[in-house]
N, C-alpha and C. Protein backbone atom coordinates (compact mmCIF):
# COMPACT_ATOMS: atom_id res chain seq x y z
N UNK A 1 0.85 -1.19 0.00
CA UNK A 1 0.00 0.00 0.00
C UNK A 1 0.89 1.24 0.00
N UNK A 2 1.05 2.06 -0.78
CA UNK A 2 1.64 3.37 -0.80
C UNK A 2 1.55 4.14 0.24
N UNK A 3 0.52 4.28 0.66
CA UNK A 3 0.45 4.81 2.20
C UNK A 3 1.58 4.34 3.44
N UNK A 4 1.48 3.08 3.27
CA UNK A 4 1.86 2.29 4.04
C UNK A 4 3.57 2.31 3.71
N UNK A 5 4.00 2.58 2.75
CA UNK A 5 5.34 3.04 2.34
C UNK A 5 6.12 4.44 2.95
N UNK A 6 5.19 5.09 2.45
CA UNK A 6 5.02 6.57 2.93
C UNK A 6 5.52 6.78 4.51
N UNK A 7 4.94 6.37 5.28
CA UNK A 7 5.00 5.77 6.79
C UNK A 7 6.16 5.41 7.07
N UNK A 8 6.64 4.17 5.98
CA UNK A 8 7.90 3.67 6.91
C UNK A 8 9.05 4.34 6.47
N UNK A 9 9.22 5.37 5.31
CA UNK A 9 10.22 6.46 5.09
C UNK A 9 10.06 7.15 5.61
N UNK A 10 8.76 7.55 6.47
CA UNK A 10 8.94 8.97 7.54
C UNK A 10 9.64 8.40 8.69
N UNK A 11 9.28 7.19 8.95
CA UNK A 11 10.28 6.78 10.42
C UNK A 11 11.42 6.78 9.88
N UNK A 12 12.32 6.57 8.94
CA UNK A 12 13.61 6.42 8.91
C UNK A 12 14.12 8.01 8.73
N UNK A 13 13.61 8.49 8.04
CA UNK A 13 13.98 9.84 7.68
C UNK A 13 13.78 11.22 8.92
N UNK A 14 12.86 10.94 9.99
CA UNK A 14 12.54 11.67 11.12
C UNK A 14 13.47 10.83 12.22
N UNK A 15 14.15 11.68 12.99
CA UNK A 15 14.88 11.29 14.22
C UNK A 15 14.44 11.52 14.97
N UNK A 16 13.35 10.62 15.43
CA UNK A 16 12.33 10.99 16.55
C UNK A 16 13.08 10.49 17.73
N UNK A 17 13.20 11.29 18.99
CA UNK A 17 13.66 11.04 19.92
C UNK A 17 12.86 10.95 20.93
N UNK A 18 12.59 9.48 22.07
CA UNK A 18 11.79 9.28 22.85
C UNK A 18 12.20 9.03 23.71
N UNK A 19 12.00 9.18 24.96
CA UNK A 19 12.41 9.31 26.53
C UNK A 19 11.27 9.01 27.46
N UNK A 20 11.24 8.00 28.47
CA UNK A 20 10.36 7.89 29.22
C UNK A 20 9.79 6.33 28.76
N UNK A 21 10.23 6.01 28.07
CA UNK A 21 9.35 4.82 27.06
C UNK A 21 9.12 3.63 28.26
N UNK A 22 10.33 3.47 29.17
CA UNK A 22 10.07 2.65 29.97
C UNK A 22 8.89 2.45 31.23
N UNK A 23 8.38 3.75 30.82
CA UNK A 23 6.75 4.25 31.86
C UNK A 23 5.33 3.17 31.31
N UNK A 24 5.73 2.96 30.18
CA UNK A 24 4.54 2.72 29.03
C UNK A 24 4.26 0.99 28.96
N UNK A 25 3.45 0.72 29.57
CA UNK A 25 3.08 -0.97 30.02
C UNK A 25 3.40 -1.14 28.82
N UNK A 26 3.72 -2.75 28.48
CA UNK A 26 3.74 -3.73 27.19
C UNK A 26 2.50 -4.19 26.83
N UNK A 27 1.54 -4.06 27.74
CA UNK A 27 -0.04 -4.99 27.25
C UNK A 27 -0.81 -4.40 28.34
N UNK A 28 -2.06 -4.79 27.95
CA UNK A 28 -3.39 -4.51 29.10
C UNK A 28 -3.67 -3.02 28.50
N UNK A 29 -4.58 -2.50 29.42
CA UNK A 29 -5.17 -1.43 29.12
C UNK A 29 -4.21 -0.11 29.30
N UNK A 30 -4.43 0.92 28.55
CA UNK A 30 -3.42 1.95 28.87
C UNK A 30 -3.95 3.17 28.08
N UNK A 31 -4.22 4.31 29.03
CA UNK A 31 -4.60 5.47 28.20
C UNK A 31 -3.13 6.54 28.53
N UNK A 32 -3.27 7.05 26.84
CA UNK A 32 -2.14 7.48 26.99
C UNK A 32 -2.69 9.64 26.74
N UNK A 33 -2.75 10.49 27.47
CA UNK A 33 -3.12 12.14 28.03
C UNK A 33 -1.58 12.59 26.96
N UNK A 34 -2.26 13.55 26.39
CA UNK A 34 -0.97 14.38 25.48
C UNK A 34 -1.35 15.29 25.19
N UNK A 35 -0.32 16.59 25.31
CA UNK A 35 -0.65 17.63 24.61
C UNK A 35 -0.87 17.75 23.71
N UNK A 36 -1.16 18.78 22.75
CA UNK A 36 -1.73 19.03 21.16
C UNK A 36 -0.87 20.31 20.49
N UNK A 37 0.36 19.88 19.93
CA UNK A 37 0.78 21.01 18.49
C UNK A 37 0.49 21.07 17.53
N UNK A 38 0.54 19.71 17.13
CA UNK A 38 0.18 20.07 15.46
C UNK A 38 -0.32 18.48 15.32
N UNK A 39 -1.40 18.75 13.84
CA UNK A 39 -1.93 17.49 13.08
C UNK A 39 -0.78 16.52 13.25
N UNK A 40 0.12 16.35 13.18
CA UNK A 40 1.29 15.49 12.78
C UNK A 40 1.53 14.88 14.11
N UNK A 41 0.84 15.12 15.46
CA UNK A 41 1.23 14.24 16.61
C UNK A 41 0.51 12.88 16.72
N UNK A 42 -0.62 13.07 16.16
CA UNK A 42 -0.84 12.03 15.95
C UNK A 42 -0.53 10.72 14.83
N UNK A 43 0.83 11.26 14.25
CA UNK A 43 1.72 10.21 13.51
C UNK A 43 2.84 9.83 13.59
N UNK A 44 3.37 11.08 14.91
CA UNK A 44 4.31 10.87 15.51
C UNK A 44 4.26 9.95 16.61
N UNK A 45 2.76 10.46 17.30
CA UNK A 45 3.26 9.51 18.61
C UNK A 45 3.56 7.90 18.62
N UNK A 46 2.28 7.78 17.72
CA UNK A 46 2.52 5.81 17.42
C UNK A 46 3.91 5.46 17.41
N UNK A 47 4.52 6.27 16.73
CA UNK A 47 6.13 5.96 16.58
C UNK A 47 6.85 5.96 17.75
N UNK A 48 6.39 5.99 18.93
CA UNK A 48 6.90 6.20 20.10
C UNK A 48 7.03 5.04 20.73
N UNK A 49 5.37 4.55 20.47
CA UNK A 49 4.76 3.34 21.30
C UNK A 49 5.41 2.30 20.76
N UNK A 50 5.40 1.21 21.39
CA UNK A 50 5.96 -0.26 20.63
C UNK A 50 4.60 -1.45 21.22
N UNK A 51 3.26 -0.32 20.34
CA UNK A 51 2.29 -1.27 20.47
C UNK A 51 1.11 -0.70 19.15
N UNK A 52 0.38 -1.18 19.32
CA UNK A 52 -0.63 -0.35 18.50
C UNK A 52 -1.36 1.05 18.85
N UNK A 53 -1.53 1.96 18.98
CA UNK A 53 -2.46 3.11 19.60
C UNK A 53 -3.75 3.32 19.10
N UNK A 54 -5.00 3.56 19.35
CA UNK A 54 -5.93 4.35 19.02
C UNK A 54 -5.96 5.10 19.23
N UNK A 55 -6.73 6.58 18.06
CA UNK A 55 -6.83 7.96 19.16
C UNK A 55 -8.10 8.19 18.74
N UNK A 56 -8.56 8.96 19.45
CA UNK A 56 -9.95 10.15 19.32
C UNK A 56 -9.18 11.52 18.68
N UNK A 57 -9.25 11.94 17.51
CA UNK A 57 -9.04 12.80 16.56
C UNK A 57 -10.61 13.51 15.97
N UNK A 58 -10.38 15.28 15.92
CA UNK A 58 -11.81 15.30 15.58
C UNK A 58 -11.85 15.11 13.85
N UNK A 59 -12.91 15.08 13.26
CA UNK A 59 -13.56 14.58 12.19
C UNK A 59 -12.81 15.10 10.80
N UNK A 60 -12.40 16.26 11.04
CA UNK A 60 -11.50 16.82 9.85
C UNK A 60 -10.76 16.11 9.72
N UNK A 61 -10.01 15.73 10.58
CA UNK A 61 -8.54 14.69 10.14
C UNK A 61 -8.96 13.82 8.85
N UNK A 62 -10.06 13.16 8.75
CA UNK A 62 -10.55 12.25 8.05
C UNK A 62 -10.79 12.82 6.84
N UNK A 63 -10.64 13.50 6.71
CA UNK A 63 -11.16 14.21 5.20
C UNK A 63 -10.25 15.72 4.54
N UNK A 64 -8.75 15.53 5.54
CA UNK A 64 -8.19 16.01 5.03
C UNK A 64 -7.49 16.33 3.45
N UNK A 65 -7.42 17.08 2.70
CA UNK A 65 -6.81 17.14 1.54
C UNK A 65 -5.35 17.52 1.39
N UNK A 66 -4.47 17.28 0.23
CA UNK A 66 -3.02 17.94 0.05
C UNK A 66 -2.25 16.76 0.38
N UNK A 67 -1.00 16.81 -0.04
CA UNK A 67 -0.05 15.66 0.63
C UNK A 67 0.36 15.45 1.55
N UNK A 68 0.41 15.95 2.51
CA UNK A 68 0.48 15.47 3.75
C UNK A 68 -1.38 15.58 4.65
N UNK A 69 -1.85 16.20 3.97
CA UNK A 69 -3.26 15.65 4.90
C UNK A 69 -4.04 14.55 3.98
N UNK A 70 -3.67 14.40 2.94
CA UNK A 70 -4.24 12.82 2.62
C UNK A 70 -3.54 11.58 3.18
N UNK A 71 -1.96 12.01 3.88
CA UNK A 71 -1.24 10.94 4.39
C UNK A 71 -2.16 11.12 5.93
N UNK A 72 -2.31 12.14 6.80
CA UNK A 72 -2.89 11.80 7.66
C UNK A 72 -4.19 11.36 7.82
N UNK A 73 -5.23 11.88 6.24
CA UNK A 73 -6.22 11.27 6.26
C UNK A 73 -6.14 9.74 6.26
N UNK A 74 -5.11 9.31 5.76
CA UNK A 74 -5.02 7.51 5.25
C UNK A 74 -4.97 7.40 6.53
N UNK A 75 -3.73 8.03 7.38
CA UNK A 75 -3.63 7.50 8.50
C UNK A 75 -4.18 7.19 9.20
N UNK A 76 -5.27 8.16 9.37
CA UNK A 76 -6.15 8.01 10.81
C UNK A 76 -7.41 7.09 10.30
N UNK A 77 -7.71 6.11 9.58
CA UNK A 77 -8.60 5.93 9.20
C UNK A 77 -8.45 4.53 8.70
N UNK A 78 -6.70 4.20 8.88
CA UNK A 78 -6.98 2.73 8.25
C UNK A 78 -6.46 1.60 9.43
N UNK A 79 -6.67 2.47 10.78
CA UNK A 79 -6.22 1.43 12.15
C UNK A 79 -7.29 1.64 13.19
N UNK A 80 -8.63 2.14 12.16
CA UNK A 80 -9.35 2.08 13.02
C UNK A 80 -10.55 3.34 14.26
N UNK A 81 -8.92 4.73 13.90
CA UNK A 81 -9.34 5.25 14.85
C UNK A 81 -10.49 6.02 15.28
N UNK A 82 -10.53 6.76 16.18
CA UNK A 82 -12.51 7.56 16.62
C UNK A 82 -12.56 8.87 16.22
N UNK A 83 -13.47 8.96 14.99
CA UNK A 83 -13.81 10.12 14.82
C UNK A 83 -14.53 11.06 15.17
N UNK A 84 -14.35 12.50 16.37
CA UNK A 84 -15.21 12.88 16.95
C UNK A 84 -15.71 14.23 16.47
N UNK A 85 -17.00 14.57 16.21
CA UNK A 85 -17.34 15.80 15.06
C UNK A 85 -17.63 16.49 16.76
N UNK A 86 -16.75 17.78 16.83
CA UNK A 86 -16.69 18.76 17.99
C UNK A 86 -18.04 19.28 18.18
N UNK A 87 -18.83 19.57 17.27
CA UNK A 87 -19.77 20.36 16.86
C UNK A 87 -21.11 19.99 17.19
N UNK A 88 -21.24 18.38 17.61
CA UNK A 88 -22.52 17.63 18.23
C UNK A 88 -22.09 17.14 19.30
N UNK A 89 -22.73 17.91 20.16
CA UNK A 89 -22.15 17.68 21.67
C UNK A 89 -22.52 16.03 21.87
N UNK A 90 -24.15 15.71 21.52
CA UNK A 90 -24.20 14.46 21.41
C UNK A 90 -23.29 12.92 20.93
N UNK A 91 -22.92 13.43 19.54
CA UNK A 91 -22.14 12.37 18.78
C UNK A 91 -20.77 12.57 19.61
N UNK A 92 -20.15 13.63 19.85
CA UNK A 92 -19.28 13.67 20.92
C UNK A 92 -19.18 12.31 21.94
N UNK A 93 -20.17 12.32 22.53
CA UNK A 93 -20.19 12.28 24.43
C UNK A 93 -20.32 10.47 23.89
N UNK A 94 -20.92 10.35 22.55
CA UNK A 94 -21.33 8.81 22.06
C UNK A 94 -19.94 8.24 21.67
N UNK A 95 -18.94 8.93 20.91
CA UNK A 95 -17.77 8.34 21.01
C UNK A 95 -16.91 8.54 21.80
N UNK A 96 -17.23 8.27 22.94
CA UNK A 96 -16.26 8.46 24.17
C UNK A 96 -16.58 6.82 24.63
N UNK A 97 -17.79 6.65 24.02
CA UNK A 97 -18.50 4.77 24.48
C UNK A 97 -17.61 3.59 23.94
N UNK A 98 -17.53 4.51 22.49
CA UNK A 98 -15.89 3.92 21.34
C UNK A 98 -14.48 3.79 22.19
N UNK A 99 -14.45 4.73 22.37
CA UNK A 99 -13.03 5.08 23.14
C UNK A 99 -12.81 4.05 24.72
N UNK A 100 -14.28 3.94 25.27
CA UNK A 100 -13.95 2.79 26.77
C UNK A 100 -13.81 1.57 25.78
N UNK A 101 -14.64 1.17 25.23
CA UNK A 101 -14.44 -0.15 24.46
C UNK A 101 -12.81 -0.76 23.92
N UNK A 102 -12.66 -0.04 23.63
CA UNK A 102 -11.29 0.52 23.25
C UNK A 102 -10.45 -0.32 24.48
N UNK A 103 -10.63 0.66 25.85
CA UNK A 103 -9.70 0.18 26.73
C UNK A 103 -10.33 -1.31 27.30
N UNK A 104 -11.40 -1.27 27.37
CA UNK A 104 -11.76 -2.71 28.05
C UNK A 104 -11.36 -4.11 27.36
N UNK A 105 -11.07 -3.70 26.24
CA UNK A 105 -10.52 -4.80 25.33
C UNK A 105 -8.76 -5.18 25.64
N UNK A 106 -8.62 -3.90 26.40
CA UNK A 106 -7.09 -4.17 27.04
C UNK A 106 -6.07 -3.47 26.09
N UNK A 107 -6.43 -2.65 25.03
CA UNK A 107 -5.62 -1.76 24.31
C UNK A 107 -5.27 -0.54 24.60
N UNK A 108 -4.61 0.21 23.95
CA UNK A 108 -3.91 1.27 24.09
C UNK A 108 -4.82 2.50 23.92
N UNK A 109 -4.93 3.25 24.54
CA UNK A 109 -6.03 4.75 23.62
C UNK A 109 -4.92 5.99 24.12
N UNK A 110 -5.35 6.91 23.47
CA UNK A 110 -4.32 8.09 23.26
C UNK A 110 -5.64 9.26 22.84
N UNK A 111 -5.13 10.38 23.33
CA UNK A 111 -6.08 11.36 23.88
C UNK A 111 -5.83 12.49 24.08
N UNK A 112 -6.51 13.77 23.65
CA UNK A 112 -5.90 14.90 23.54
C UNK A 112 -6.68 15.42 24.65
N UNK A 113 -6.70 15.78 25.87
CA UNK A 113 -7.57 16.36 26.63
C UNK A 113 -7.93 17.96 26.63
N UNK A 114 -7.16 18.68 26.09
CA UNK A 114 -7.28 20.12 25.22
C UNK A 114 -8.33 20.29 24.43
N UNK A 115 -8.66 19.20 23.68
CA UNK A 115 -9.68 18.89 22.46
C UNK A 115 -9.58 19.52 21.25
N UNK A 116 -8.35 20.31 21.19
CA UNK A 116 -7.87 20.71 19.73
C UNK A 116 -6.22 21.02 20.08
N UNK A 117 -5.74 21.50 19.13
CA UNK A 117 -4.29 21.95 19.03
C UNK A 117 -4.02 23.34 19.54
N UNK A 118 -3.20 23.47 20.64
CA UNK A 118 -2.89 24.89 21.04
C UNK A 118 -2.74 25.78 20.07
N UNK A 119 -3.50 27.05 20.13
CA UNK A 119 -2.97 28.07 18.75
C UNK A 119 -1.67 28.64 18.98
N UNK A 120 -0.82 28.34 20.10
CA UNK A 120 0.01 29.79 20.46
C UNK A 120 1.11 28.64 21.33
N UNK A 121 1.19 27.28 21.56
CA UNK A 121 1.86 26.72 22.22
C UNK A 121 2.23 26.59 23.23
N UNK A 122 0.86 26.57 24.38
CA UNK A 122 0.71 26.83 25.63
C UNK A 122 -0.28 25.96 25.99
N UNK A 123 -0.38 25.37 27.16
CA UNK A 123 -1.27 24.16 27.34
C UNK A 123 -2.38 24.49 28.13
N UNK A 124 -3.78 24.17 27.47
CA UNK A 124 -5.13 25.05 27.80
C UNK A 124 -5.80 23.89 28.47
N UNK A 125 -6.76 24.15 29.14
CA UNK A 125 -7.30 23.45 30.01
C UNK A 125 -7.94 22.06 29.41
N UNK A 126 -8.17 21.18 30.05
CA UNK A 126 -8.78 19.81 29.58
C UNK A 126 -9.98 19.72 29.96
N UNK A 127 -10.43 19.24 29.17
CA UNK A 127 -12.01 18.50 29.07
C UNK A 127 -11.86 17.49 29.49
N UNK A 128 -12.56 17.01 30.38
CA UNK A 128 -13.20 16.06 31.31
C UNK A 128 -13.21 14.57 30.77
N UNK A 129 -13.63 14.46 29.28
CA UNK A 129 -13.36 13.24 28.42
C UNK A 129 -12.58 12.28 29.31
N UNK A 130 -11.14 13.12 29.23
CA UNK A 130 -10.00 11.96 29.81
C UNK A 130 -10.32 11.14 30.92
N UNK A 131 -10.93 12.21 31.95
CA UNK A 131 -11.16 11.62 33.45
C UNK A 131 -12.29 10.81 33.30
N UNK A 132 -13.21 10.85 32.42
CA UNK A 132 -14.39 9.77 32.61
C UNK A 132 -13.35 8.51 31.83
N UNK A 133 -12.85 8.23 31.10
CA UNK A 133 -12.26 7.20 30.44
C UNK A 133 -11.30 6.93 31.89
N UNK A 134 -10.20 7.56 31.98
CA UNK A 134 -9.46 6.87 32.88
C UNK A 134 -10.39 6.00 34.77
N UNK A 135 -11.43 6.86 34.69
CA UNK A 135 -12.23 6.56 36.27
C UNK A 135 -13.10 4.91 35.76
N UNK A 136 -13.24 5.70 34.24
CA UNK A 136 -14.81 4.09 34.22
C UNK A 136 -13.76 3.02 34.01
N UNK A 137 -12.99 3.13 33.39
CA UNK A 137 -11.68 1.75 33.05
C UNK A 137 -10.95 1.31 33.57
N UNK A 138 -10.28 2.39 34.63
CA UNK A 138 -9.32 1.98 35.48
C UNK A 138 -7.83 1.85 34.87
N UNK A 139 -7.92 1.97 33.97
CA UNK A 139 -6.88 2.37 32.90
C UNK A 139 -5.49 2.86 33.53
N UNK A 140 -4.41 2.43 33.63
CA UNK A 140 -2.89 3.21 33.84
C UNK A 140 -3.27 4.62 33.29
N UNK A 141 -3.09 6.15 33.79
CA UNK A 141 -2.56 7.12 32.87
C UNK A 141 -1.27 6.97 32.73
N UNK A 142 -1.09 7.34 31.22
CA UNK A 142 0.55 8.40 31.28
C UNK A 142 0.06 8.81 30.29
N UNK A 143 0.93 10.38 30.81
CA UNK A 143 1.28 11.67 30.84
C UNK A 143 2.10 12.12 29.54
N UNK A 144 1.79 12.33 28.27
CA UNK A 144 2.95 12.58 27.27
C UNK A 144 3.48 14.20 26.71
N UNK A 145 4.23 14.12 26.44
CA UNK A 145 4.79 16.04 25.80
C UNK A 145 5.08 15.73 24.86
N UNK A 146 4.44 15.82 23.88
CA UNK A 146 5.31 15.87 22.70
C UNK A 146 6.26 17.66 22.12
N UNK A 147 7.03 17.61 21.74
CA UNK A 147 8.14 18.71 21.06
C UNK A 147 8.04 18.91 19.78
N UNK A 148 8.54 20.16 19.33
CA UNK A 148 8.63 20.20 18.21
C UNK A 148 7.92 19.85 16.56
N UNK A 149 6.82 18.89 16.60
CA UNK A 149 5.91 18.64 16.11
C UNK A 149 5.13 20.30 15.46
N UNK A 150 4.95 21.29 16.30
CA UNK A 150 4.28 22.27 15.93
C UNK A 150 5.79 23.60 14.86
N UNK A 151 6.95 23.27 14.83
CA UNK A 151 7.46 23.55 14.09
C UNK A 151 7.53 22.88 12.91
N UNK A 152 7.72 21.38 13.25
CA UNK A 152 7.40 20.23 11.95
C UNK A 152 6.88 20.82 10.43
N UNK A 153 5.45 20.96 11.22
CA UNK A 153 4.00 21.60 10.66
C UNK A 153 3.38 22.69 11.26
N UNK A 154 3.77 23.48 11.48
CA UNK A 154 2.85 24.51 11.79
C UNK A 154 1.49 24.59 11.32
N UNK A 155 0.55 25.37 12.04
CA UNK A 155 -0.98 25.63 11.40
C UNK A 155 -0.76 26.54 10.41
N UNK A 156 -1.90 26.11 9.23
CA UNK A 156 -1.75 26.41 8.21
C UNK A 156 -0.81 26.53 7.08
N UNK A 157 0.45 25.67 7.83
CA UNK A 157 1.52 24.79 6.61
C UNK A 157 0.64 23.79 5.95
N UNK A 158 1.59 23.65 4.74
CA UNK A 158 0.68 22.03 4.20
C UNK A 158 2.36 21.23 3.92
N UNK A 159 3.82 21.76 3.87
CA UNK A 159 4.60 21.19 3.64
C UNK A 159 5.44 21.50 4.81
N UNK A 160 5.57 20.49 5.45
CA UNK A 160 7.11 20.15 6.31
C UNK A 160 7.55 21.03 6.41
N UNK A 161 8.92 21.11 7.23
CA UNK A 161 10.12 21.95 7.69
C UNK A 161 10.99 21.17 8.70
N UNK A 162 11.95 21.01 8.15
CA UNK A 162 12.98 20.33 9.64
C UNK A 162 12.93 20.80 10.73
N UNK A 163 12.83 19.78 12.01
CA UNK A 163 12.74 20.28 13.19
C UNK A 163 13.13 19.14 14.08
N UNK A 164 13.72 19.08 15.36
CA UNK A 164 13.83 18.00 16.23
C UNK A 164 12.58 17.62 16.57
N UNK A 165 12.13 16.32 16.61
CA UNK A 165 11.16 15.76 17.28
C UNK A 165 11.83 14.92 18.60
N UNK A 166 10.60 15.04 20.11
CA UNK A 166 10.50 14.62 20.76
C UNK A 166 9.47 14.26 21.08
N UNK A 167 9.42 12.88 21.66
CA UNK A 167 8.24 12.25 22.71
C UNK A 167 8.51 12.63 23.77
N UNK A 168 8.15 12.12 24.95
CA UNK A 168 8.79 12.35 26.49
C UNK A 168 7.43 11.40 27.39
N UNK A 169 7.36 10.21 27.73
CA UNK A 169 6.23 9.64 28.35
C UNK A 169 7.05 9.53 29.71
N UNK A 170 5.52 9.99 31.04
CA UNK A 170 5.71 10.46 32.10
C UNK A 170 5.74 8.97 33.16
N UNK A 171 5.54 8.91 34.29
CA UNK A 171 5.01 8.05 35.33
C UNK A 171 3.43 7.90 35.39
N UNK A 172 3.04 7.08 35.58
CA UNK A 172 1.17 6.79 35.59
C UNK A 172 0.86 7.90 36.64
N UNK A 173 -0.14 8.90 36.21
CA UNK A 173 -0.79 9.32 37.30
C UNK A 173 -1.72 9.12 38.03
N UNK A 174 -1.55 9.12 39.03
CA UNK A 174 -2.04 8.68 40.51
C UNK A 174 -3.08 9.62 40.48
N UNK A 175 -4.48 8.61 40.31
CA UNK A 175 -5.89 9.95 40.45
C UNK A 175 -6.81 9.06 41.65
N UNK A 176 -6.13 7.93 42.26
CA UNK A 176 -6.88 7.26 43.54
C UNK A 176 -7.25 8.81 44.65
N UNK A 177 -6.40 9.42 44.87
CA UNK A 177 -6.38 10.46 46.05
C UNK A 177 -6.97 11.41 45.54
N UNK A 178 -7.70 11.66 44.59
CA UNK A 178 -8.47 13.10 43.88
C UNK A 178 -9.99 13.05 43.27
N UNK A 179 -10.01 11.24 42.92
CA UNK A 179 -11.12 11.23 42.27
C UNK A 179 -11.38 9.58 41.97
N UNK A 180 -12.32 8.74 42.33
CA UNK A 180 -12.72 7.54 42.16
C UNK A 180 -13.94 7.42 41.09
N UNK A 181 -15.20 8.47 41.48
CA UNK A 181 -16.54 8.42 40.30
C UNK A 181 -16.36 8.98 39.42
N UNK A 182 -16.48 8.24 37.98
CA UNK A 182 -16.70 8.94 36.65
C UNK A 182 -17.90 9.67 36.76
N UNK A 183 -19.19 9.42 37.36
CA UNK A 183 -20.27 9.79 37.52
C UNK A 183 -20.32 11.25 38.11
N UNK A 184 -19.43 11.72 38.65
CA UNK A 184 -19.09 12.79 39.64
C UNK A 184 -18.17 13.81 38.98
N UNK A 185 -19.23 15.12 37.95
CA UNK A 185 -18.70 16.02 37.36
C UNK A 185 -17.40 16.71 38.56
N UNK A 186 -17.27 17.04 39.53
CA UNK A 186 -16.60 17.09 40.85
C UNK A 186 -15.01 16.45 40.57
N UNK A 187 -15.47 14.86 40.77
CA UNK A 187 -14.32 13.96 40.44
C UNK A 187 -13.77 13.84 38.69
N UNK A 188 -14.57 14.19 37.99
CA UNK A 188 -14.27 14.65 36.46
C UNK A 188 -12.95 15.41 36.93
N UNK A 189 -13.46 16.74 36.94
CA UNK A 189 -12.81 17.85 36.73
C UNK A 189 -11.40 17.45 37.54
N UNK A 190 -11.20 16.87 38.85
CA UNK A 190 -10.42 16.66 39.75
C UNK A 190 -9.55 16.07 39.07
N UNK A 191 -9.80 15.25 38.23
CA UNK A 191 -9.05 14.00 37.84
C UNK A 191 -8.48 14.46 36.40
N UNK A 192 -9.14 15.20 36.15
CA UNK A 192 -8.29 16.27 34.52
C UNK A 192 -7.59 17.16 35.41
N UNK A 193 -7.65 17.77 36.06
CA UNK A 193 -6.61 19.02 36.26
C UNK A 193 -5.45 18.31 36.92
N UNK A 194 -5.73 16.88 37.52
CA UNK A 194 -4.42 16.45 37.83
C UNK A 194 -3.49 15.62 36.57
N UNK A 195 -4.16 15.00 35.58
CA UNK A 195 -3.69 14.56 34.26
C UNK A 195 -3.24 15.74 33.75
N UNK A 196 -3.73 17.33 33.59
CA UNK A 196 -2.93 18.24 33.16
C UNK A 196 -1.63 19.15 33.57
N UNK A 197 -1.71 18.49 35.04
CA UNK A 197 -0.96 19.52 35.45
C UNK A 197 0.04 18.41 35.21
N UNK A 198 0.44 17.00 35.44
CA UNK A 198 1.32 16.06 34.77
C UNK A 198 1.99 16.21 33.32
N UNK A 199 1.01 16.75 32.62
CA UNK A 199 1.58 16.72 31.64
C UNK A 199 2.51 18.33 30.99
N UNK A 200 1.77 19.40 31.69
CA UNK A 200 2.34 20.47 32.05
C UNK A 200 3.90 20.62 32.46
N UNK A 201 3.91 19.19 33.80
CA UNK A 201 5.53 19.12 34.09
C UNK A 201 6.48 18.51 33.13
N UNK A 202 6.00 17.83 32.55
CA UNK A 202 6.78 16.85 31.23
C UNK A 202 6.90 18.26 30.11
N UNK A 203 5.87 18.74 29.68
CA UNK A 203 6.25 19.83 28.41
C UNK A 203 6.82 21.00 28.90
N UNK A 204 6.65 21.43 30.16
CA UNK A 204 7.15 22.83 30.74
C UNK A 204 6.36 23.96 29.69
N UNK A 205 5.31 23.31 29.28
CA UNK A 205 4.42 24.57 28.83
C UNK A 205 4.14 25.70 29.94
N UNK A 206 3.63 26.66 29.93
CA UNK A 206 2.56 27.43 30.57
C UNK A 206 1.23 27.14 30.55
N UNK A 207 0.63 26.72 31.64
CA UNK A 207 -0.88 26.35 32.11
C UNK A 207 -1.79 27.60 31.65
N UNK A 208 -2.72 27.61 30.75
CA UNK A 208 -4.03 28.49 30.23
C UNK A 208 -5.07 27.99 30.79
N UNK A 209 -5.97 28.56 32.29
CA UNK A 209 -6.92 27.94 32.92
C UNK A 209 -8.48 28.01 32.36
N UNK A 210 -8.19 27.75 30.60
CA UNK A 210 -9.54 27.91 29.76
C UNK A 210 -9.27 27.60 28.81
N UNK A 211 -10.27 26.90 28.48
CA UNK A 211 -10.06 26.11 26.95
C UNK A 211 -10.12 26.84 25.43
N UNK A 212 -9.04 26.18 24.88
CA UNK A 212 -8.74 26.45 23.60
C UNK A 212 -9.74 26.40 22.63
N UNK A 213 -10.05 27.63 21.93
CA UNK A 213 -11.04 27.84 20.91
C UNK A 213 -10.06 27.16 19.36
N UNK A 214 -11.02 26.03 18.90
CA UNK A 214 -10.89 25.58 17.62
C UNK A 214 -10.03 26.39 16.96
């Protein structure tokens, strides 16, 4: 598959550098919390993992155009992953049902808790998503930063630019002492601001205590 070509010359040709890898279980369930730079993290990160990933990506990805967004359109679309249209709060909240299934099957999920890409490269508050997935599943967190990715590609590039890439995966965070009910908007919120502020320490972003407009 050409696609599938495409892919394995970007791993040889990108010197992705990953740190932390030894945080990241080999099997069972595992949600993996990451910041958001650019379209391209979600083709970077897989490259990190030494397993399969799913992600929740919103709906554009899928119907991207140009050469590199028909590579991420192929991408995101031929392993499976959840397409979430931002715009129906409903169809939203319904593939988040995708996303537990996901972990109960004992796989990997990966997750932007921002719910879009920082405009300005500063890490904006999380949506709750994460904490109902990690509370109903029981799921390991870790904590990821990705680097450089938003020079890669910047918004509103459609072609590349050299840049160092980094992963950086954290220690599981510990949300026993903050929050046990998914059911409990309370324990929601509790249990995202501690997945963000984790991941805050890994990127050394600056914390934005409000969410990022599309």
């Amino acid at each position: 598959m050409r696609g599938w070509h495409v892919y394995e010359l970007l791993k040889k040709v990108v010197r992705l550098r990953v740190e932390g890898a030894e945080h990241v279980p080999a099997s069972g369930p595992l949600l993996l919390a990451s910041n958001h730079l650019s379209v391209t993290d979600s083709t970077f990160l897989p490259m990190a993992v030494a397993r399969h990933v799913t992600f929740m990506a919103k709906a554009e990805y899928f119907t991207a155009t140009g050469p590199l967004g028909g590579f991420v359109s192929w991408f995101m679309s031929r392993d499976g992953q959840v397409a979430v249209n931002r715009d129906d709060t409903r169809a939203a909240v319904a593939s988040l049902d995708t996303c537990l299934e996901v972990l109960r099957r004992g796989d990997a999920f990966a997750i932007y808790p921002e719910g879009t890409r920082s405009p300005d490269g500063r890490l904006y508050r999380g949506r709750t998503g994460v904490a109902w997935l990690a509370l109903k599943s029981g799921a390991p967190v870790i904590p990821v930063a990705m680097f450089g990715t938003d020079r890669f590609l910047p918004p509103g590039r459609v072609v590349p630019r050299p840049a160092r890439l980094r992963v950086v995966f954290g220690k599981p965070v510990q949300l026993g002492a903050v929050a046990t009910d998914p059911d409990s908007a309370r324990d929601r919120r509790a249990a995202t601001e501690t997945i963000m502020a984790a991941i805050a320490e890994l990127s050394g972003q600056e914390y934005v205590p409000r969410y990022a407009r599309p």
